[in-house]
N, C-alpha and C. Protein backbone atom coordinates (compact mmCIF):
# COMPACT_ATOMS: atom_id res chain seq x y z
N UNK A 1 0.85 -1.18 0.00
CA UNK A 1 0.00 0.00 0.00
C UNK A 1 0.89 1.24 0.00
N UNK A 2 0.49 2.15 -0.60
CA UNK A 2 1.44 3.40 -0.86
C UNK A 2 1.19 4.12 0.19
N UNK A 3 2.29 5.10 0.66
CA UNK A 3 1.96 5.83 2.08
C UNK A 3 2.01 7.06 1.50
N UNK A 4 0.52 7.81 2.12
CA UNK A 4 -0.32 8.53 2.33
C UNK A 4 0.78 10.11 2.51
N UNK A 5 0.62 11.23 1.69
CA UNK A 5 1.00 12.40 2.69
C UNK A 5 0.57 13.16 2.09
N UNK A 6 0.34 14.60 1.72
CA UNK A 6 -0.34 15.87 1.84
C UNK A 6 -2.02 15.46 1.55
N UNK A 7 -2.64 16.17 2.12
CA UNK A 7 -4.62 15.46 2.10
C UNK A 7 -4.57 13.97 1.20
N UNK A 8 -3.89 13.73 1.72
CA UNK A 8 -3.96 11.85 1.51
C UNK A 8 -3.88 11.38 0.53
N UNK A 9 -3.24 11.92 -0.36
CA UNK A 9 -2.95 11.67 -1.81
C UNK A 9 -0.95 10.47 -1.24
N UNK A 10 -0.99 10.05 -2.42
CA UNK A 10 0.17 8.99 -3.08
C UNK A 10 0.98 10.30 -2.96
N UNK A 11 2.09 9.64 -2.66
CA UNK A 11 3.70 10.28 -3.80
C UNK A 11 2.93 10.51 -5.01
N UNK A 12 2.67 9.29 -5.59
CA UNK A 12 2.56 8.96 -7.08
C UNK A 12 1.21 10.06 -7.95
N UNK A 13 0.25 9.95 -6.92
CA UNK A 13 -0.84 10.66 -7.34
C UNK A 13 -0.26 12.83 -7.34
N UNK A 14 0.63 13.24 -6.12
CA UNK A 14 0.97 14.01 -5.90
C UNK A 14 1.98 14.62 -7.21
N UNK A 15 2.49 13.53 -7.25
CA UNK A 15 3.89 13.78 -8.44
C UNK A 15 2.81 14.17 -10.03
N UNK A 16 1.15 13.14 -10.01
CA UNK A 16 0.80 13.20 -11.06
C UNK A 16 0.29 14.83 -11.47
N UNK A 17 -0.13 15.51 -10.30
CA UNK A 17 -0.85 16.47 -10.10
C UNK A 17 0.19 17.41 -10.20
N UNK A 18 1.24 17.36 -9.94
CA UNK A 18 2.16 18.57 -10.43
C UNK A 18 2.61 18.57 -11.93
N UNK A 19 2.70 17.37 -12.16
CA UNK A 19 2.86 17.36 -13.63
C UNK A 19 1.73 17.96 -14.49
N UNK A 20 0.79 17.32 -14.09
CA UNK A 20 -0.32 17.78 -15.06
C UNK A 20 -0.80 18.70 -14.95
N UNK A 21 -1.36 19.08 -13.37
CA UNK A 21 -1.97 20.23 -13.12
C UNK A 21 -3.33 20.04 -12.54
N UNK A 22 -3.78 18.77 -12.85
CA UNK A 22 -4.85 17.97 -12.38
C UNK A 22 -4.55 16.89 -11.88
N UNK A 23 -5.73 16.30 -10.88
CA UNK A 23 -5.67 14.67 -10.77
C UNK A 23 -7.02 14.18 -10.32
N UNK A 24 -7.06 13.25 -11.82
CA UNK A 24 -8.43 12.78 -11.67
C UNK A 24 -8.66 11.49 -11.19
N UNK A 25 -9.44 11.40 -10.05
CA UNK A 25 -10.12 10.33 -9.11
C UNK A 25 -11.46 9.77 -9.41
N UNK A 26 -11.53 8.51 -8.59
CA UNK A 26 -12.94 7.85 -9.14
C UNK A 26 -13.61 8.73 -8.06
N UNK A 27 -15.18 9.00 -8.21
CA UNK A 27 -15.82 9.56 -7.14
C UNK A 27 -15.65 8.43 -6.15
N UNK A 28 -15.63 8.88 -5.11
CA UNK A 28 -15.78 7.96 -3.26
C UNK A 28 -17.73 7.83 -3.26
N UNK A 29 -18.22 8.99 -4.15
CA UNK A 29 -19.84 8.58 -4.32
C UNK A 29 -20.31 7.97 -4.89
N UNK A 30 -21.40 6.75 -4.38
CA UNK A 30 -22.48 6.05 -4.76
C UNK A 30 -23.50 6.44 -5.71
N UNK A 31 -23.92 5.73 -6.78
CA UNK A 31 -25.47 6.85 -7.58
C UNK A 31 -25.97 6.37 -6.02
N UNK A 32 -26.01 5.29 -4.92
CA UNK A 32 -27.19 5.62 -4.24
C UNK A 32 -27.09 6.86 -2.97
N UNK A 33 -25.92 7.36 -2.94
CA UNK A 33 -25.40 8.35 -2.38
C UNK A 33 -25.98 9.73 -3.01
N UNK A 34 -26.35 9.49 -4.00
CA UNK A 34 -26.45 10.66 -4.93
C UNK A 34 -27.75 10.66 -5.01
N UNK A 35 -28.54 9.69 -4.88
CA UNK A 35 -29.62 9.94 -5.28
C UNK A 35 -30.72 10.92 -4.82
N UNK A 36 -30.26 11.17 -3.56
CA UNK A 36 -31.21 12.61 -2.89
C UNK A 36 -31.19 13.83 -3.55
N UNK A 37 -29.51 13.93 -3.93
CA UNK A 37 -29.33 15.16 -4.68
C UNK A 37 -30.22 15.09 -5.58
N UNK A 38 -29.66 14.09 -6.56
CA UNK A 38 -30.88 14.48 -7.77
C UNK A 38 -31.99 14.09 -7.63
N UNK A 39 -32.71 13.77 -6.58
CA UNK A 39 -34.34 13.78 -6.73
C UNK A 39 -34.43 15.18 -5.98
N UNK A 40 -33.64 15.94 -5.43
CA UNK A 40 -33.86 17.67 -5.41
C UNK A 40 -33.71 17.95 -6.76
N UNK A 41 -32.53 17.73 -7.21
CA UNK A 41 -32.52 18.58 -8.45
C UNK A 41 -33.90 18.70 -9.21
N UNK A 42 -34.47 17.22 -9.35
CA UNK A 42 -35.59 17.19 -10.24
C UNK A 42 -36.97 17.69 -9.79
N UNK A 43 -37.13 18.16 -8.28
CA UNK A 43 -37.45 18.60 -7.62
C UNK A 43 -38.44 19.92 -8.11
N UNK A 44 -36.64 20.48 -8.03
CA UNK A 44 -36.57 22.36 -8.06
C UNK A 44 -36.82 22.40 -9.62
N UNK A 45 -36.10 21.89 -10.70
CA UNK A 45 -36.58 21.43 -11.79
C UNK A 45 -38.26 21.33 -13.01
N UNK A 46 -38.83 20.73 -11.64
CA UNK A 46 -39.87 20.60 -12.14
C UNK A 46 -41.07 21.78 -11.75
N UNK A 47 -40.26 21.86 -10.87
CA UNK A 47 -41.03 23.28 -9.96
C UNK A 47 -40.57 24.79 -11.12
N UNK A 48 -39.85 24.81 -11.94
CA UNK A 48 -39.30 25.74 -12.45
C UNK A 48 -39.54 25.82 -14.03
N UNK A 49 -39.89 24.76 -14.52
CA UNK A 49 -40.78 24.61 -15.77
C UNK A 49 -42.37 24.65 -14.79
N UNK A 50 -42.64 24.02 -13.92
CA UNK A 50 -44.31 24.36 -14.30
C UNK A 50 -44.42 25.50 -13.81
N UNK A 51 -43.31 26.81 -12.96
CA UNK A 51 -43.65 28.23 -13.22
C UNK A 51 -43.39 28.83 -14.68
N UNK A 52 -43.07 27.95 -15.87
CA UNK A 52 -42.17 28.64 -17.43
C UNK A 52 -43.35 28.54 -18.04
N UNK A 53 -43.98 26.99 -17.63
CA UNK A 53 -45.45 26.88 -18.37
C UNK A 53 -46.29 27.33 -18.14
N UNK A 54 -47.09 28.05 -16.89
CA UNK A 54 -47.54 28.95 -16.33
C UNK A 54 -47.58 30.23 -17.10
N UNK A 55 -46.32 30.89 -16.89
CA UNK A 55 -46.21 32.12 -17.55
C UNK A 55 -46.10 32.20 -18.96
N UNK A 56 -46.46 31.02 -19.87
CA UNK A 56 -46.07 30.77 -21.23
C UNK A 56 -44.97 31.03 -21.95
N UNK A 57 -43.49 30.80 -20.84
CA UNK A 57 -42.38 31.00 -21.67
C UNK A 57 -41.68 29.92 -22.09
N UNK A 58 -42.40 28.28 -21.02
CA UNK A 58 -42.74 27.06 -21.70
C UNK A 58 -43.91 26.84 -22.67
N UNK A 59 -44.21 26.21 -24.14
CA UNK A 59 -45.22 25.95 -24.76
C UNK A 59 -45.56 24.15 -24.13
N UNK A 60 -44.36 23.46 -23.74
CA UNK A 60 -44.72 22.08 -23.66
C UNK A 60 -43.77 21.89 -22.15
N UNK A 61 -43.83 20.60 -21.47
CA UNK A 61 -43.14 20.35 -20.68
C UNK A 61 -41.61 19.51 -21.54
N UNK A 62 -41.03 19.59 -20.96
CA UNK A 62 -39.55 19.03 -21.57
C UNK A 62 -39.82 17.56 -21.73
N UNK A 63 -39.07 16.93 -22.29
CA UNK A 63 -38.59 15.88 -22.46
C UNK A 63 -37.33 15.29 -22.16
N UNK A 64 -37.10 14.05 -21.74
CA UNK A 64 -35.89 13.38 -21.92
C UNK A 64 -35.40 13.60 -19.99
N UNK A 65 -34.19 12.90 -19.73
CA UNK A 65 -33.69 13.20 -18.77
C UNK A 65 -33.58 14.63 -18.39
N UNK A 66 -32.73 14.49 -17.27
CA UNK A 66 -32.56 15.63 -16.22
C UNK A 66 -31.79 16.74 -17.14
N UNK A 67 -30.61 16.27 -17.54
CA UNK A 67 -29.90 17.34 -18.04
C UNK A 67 -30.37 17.68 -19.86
N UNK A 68 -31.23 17.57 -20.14
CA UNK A 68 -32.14 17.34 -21.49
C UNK A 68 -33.39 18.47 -21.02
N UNK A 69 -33.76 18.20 -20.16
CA UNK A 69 -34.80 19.13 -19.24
C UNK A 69 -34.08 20.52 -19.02
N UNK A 70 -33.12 20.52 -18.27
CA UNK A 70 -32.68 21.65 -17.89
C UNK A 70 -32.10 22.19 -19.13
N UNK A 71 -31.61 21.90 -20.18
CA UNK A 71 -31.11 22.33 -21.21
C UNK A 71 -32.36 23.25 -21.65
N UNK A 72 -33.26 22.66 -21.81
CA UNK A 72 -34.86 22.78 -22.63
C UNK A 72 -34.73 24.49 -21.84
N UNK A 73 -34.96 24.39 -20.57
CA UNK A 73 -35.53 25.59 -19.68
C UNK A 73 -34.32 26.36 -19.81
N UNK A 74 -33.12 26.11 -19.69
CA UNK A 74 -32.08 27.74 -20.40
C UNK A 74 -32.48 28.17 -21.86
N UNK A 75 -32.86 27.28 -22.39
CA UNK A 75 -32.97 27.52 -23.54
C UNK A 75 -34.09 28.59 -23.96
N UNK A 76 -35.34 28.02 -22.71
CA UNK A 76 -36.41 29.20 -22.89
C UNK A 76 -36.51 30.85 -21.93
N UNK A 77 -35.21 30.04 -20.85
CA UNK A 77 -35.24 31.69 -20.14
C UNK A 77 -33.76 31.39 -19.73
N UNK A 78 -33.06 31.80 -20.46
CA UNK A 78 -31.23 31.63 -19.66
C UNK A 78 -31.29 32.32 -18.69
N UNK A 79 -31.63 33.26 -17.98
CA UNK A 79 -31.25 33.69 -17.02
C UNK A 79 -32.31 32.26 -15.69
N UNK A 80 -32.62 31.80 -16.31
CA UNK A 80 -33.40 30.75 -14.54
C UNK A 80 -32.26 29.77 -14.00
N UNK A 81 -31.35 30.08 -14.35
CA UNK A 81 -30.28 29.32 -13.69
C UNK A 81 -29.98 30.05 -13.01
N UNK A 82 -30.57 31.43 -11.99
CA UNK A 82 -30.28 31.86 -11.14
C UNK A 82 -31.13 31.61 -9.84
């Protein structure tokens, strides 16, 4: 096992990150870890098209996954990503 030093990174991983400038890791998260997040996301989401459709700046509800959805709704008001 490789020993551990600055926030618990490798020599090896440390050495990679100076070289590159990055260092990319597997997430330590679960999708079932995750899954709260995104049933908020889809949440606030859905709450934010049926105020677009409401005000008719949606004509239809979106389609497709999450990030297919949210695409849809910048698309009809870029600024609601605030």
């Amino acid at each position: 096992m490789a020993e551990l030093g600055v926030g618990g990174l490798s020599a090896d991983q440390l050495d990679e990150f100076d070289r590159n400038g990055f260092l990319a890791i597997d997430s330590p998260l679960t999708d079932e870890d995750l899954a709260p997040v995104y049933e908020e996301y889809e949440r606030i989401l859905d709450g934010l098209v049926d105020r677009l459709l409401a005000d008719g700046t949606l004509s239809e509800r979106p389609a497709g996954g999450l990030g297919n959805r949210y695409s849809a709704v910048l698309a009809a008001d870029p600024l609601s990503h605030r």
